[in-house]
N, C-alpha and C. Protein backbone atom coordinates (compact mmCIF):
# COMPACT_ATOMS: atom_id res chain seq x y z
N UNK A 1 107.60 100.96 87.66
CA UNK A 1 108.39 101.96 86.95
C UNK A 1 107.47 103.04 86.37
N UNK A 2 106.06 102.72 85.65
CA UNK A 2 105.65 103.53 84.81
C UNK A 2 104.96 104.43 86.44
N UNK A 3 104.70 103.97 87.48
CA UNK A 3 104.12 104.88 88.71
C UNK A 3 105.06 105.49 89.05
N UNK A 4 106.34 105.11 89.05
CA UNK A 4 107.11 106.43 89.39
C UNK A 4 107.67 107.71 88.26
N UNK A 5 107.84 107.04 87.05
CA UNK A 5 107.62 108.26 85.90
C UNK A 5 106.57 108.68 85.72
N UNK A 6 105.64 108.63 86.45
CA UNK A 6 104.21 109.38 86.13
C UNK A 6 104.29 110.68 87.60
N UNK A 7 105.08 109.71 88.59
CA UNK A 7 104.74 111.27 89.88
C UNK A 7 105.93 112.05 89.27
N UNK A 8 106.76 111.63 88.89
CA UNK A 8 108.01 112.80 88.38
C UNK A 8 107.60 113.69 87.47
N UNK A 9 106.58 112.87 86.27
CA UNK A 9 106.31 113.72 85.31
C UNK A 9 105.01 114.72 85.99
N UNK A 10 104.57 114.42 86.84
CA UNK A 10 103.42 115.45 87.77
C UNK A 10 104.18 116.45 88.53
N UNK A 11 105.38 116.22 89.35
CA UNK A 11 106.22 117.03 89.45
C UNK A 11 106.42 118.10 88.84
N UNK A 12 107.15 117.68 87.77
CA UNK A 12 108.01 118.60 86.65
C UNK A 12 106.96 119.21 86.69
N UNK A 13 105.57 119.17 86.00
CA UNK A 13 104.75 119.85 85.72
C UNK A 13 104.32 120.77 86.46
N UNK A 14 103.98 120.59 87.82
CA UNK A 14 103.55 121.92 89.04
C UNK A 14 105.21 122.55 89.22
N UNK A 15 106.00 121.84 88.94
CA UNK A 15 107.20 122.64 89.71
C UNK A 15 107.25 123.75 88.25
N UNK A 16 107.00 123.76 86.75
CA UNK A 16 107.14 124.36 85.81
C UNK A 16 106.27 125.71 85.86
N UNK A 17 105.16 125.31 86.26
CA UNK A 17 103.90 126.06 86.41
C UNK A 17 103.85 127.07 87.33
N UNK A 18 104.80 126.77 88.41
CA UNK A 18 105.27 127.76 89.69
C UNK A 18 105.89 128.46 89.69
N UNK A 19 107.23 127.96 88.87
CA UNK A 19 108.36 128.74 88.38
C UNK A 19 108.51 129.44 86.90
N UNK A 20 107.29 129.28 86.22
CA UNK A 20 107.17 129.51 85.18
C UNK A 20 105.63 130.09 84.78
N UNK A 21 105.08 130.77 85.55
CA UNK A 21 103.66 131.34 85.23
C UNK A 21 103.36 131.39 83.96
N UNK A 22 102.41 131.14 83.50
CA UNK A 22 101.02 131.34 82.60
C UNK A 22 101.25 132.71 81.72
N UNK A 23 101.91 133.22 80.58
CA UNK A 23 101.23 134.45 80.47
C UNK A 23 100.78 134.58 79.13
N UNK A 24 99.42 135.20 79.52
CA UNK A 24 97.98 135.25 78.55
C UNK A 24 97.78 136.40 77.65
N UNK A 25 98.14 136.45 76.54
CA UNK A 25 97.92 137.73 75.92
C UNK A 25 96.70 138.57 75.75
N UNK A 26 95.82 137.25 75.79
CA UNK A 26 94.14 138.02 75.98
C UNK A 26 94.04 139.03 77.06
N UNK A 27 94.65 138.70 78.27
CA UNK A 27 94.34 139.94 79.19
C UNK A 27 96.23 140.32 79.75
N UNK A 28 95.74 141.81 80.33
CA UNK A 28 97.22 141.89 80.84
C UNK A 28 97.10 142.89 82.24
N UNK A 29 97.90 142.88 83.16
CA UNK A 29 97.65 143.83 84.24
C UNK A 29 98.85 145.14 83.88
N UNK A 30 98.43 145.71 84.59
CA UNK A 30 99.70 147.40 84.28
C UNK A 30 99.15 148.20 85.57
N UNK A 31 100.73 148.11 86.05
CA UNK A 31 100.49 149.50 87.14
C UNK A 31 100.32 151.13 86.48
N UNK A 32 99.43 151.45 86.93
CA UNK A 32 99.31 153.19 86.01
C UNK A 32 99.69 154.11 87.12
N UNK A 33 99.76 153.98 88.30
CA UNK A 33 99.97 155.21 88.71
C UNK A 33 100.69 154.73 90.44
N UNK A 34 101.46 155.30 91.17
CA UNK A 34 102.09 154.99 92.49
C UNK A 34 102.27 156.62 93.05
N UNK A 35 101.90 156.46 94.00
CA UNK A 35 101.77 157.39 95.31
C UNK A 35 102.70 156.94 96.35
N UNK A 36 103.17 157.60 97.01
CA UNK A 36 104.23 157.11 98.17
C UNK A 36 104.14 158.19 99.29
N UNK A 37 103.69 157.41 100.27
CA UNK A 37 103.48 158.13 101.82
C UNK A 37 104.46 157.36 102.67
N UNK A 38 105.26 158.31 104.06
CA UNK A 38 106.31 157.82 104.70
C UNK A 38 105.76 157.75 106.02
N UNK A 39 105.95 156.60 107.13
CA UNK A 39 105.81 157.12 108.27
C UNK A 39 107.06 156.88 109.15
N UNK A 40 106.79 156.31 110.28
CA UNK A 40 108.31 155.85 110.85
C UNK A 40 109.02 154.94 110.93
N UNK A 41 108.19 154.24 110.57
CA UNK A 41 109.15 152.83 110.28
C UNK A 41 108.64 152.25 108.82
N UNK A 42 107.76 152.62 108.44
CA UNK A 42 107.01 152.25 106.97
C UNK A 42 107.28 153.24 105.74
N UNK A 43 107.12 152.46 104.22
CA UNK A 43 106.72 153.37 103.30
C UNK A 43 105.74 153.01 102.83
N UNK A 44 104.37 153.25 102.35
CA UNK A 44 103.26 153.18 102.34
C UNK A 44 102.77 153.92 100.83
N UNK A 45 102.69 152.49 99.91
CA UNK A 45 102.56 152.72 98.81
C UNK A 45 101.15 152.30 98.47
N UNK A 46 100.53 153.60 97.52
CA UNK A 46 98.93 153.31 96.77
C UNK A 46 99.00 153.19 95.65
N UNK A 47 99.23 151.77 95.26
CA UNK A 47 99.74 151.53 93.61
C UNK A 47 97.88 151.10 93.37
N UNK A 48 97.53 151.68 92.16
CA UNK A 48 96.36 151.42 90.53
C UNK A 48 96.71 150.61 89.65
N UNK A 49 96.18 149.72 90.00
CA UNK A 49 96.70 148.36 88.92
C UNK A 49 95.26 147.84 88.13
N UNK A 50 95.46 147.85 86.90
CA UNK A 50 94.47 147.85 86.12
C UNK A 50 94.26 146.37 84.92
N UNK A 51 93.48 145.57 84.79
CA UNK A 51 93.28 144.65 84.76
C UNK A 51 92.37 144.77 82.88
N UNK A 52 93.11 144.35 82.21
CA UNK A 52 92.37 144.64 80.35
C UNK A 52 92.00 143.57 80.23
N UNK A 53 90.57 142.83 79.47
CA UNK A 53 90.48 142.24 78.80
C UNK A 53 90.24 142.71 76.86
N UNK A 54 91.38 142.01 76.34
CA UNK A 54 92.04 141.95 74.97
C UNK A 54 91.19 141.34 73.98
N UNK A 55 89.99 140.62 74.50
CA UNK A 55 89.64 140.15 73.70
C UNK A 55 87.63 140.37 73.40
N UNK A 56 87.22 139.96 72.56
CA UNK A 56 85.75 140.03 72.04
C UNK A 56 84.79 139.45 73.20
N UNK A 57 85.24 138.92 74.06
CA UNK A 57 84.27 137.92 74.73
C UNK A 57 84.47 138.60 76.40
N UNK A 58 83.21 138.49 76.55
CA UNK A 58 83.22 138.71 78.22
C UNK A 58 83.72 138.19 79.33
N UNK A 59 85.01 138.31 80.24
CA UNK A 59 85.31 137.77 81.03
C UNK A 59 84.74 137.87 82.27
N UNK A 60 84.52 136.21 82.67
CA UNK A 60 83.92 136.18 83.91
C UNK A 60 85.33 135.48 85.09
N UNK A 61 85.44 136.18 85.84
CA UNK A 61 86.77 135.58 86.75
C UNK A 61 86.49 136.03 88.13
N UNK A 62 86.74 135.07 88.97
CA UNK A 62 86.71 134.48 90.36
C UNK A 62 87.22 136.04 91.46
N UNK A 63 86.76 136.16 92.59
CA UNK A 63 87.21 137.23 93.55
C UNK A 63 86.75 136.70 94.73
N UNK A 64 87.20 137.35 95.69
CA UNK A 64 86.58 136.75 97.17
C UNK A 64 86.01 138.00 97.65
N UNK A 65 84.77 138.28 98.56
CA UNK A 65 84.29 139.40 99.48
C UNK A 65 85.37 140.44 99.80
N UNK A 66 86.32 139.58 100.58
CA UNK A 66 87.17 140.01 101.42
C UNK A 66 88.07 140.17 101.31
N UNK A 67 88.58 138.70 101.01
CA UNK A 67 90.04 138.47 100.87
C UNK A 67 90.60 138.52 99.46
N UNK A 68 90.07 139.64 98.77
CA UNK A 68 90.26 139.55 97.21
C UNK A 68 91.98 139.41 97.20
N UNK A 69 92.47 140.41 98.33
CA UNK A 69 94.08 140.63 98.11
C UNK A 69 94.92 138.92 97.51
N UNK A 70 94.27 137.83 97.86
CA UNK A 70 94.17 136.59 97.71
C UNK A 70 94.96 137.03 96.72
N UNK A 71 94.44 137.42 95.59
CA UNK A 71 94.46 136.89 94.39
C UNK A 71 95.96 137.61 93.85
N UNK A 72 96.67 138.53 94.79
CA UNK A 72 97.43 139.58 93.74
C UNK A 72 99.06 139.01 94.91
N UNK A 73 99.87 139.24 94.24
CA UNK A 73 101.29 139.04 94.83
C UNK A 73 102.34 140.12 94.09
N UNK A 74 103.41 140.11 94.87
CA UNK A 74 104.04 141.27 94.78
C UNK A 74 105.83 140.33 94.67
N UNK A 75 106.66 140.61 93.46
CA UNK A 75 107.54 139.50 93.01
C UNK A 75 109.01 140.23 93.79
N UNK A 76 108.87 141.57 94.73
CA UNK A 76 109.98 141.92 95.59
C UNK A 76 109.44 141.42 97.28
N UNK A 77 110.23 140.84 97.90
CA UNK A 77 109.87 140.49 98.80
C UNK A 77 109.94 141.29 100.02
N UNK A 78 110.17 142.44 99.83
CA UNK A 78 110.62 143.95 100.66
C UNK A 78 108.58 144.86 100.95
N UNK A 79 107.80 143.98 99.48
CA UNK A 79 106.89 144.90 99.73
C UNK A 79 105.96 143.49 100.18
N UNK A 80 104.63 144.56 101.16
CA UNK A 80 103.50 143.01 101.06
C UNK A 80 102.68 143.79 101.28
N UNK A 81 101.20 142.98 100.63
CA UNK A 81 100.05 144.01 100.53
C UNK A 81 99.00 143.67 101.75
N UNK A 82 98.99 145.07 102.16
CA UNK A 82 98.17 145.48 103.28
C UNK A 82 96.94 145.23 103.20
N UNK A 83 96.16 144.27 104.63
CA UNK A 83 95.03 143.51 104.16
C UNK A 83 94.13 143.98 105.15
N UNK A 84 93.04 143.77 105.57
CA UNK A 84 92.19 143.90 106.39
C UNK A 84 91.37 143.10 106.87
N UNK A 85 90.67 143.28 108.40
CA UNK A 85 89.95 142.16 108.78
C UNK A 85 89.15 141.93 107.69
N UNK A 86 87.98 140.48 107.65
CA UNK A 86 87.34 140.16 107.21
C UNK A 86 86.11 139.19 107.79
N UNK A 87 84.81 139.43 107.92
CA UNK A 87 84.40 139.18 108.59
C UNK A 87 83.24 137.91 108.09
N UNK A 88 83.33 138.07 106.71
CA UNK A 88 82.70 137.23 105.84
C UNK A 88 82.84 137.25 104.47
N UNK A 89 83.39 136.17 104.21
CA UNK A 89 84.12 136.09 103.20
C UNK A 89 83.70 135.19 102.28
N UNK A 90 83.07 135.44 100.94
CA UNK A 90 82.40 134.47 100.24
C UNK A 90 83.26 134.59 98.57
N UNK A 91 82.74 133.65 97.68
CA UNK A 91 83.32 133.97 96.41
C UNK A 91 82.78 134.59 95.67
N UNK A 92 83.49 135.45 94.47
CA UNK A 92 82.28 136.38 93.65
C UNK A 92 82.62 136.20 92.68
N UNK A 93 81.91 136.49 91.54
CA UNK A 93 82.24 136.43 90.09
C UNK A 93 81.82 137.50 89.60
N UNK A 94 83.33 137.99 89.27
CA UNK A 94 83.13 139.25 88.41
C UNK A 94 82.96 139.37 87.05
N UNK A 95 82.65 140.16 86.33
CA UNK A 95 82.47 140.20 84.59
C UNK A 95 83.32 141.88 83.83
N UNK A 96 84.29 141.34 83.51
CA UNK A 96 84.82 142.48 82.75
C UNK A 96 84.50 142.19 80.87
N UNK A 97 83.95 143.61 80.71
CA UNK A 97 83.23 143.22 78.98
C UNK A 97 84.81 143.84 78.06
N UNK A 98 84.34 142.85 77.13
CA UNK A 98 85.40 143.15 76.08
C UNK A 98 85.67 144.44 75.76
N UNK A 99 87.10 144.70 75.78
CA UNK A 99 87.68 145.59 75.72
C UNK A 99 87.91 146.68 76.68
N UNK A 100 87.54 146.72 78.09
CA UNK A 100 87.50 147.46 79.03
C UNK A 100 88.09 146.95 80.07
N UNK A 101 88.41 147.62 81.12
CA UNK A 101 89.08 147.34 82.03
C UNK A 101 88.72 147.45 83.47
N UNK A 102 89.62 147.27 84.47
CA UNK A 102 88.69 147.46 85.54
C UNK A 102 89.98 148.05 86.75
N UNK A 103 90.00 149.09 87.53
CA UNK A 103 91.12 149.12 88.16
C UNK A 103 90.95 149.01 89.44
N UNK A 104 92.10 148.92 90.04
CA UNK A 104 91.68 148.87 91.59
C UNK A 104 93.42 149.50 92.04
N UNK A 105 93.02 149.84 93.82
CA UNK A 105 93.85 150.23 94.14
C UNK A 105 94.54 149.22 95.48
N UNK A 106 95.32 149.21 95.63
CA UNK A 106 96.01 148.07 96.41
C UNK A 106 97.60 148.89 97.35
N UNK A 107 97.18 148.69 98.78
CA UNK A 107 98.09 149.46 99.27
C UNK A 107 99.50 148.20 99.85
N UNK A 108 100.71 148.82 99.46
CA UNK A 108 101.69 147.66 99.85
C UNK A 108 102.14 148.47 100.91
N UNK A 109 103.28 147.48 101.71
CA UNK A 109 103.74 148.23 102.74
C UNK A 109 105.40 147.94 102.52
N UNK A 110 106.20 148.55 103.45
CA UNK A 110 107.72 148.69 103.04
C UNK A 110 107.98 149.02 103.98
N UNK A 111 109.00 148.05 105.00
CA UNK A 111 109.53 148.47 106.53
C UNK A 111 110.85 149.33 105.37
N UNK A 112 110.94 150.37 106.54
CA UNK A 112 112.48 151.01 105.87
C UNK A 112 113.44 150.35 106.17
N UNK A 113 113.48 150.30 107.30
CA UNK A 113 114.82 149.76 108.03
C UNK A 113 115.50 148.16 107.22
N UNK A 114 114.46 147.42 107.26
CA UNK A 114 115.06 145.92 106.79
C UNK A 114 114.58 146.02 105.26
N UNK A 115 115.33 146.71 104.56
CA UNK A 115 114.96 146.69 103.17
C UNK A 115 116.28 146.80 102.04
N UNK A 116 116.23 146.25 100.82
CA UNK A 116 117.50 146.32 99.72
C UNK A 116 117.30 147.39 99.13
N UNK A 117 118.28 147.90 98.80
CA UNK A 117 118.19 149.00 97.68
C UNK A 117 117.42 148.96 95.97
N UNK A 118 116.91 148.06 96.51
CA UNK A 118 116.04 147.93 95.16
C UNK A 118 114.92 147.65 95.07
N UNK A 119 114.25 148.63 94.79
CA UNK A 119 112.86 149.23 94.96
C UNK A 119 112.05 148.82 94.06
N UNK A 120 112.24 147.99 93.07
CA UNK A 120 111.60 147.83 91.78
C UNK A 120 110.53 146.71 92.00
N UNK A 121 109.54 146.42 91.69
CA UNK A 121 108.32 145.48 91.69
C UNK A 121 107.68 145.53 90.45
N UNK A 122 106.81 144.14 90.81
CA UNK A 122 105.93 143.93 89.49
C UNK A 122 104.58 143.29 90.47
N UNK A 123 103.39 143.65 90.20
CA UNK A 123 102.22 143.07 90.59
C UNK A 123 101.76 141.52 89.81
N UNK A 124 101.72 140.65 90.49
CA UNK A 124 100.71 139.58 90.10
C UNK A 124 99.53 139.43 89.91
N UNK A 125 98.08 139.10 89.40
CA UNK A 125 97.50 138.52 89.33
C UNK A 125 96.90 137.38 89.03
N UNK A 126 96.47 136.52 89.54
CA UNK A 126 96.20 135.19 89.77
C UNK A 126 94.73 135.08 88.84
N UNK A 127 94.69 135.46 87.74
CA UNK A 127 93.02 134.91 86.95
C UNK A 127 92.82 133.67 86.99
N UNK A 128 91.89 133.77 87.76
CA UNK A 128 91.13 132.46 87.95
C UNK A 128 89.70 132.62 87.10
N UNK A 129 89.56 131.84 85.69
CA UNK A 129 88.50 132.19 84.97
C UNK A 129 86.90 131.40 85.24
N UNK A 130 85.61 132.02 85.31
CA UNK A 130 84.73 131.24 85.66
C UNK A 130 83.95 131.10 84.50
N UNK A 131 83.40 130.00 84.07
CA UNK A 131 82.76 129.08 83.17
C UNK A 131 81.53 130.42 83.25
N UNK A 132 80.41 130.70 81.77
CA UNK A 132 79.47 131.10 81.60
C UNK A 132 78.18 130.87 82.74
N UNK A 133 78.58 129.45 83.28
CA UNK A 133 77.17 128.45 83.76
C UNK A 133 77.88 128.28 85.12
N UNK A 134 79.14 128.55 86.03
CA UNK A 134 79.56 129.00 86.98
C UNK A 134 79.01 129.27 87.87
N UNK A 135 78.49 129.26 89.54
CA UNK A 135 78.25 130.12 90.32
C UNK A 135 79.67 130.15 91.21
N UNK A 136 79.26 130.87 92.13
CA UNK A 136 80.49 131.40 92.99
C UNK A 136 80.93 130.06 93.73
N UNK A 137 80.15 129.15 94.53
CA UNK A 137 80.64 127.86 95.19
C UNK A 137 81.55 127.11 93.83
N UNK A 138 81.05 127.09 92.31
CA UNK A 138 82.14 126.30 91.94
C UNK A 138 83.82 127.27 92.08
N UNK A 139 83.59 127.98 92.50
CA UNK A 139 85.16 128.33 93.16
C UNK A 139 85.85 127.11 93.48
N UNK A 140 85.37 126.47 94.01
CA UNK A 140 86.32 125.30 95.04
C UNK A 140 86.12 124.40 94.45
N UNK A 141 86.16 124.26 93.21
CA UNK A 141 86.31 123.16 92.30
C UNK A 141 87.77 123.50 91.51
N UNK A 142 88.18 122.44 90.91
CA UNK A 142 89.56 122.83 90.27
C UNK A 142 89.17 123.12 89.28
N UNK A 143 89.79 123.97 88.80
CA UNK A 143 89.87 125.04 87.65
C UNK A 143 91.67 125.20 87.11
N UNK A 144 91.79 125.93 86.06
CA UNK A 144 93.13 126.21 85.38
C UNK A 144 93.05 128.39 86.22
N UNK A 145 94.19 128.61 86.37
CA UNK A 145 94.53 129.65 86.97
C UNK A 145 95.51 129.89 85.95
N UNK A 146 96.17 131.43 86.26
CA UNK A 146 96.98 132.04 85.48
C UNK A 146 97.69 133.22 85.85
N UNK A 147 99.00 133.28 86.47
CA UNK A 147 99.52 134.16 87.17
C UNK A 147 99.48 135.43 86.21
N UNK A 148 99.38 136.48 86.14
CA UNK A 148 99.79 137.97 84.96
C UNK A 148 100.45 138.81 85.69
N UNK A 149 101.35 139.22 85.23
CA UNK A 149 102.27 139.95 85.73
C UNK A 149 102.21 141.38 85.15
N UNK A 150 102.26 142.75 85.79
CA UNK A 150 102.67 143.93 85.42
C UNK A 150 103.15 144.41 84.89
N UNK A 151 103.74 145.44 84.77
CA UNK A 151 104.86 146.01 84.39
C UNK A 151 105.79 146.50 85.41
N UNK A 152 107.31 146.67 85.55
CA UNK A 152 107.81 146.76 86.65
C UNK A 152 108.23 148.27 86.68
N UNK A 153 107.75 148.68 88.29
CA UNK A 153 107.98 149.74 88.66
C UNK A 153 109.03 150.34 89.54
């Protein structure tokens, strides 16, 4: 009995955590700015999404070479972010200092044709925080993550 109230209660817990993201007041993401280019079957958006740390202490958090897009999700399922080959792909650890920010630009894509009338999104980020004494291989160690969400545009 107590082995099967223990996988339920492991359950509940990832199923809470999935459906219920993490959100961290120490840091926050915000879209600042969207551009919109059309072609013929696409809309081709250059959203600036900018990444604060809120607090006194230096954040060190996880990125990949390549596949940084990894880390960011998009909560309308109409948009998806446009990725590129990658040819080597390792982990990095970045450092954003207190009180500053860091932005980046991230292009989504948007078939016209198979799309809802509702255009509105919010960007994810996935902070994955790295320990002071960290290198990039402990990437693939388990760690606590933390979805942050945008503001919706």
């Amino acid at each position: 009995m107590k082995v099967y109230l223990t996988i339920i209660l492991i359950g509940i817990c990832i199923t809470v955590k999935l459906l219920y993201p993490l959100q961290n007041e120490d840091f926050n993401v915000q879209i600042i700015n969207e551009k919109v280019e059309k072609n013929e079957s696409n809309e081709l958006y250059t959203v600036s999404v900018t990444l604060k740390n809120n607090t006194n202490d230096t954040l060190r958090y996880y990125t990949m070479s390549c596949s940084w897009w990894n880390f960011y999700s998009v909560d309308n399922h109409d948009y998806k972010i446009k990725t590129d080959n990658c040819d080597k792909n390792i982990a990095k650890i970045l450092k954003l200092a207190p009180h500053k920010s860091n932005t980046i630009n991230i292009i989504l894509t948007r078939n016209i044709e198979q799309v809802d009338q509702n255009k509105q999104f919010r960007i994810g980020f996935r902070l994955v925080k790295a320990k002071d004494t960290a290198g990039p291989l402990d990437f693939f160690q388990p760690k606590e993550d933390y979805i942050l969400w945008s503001n919706k545009i």
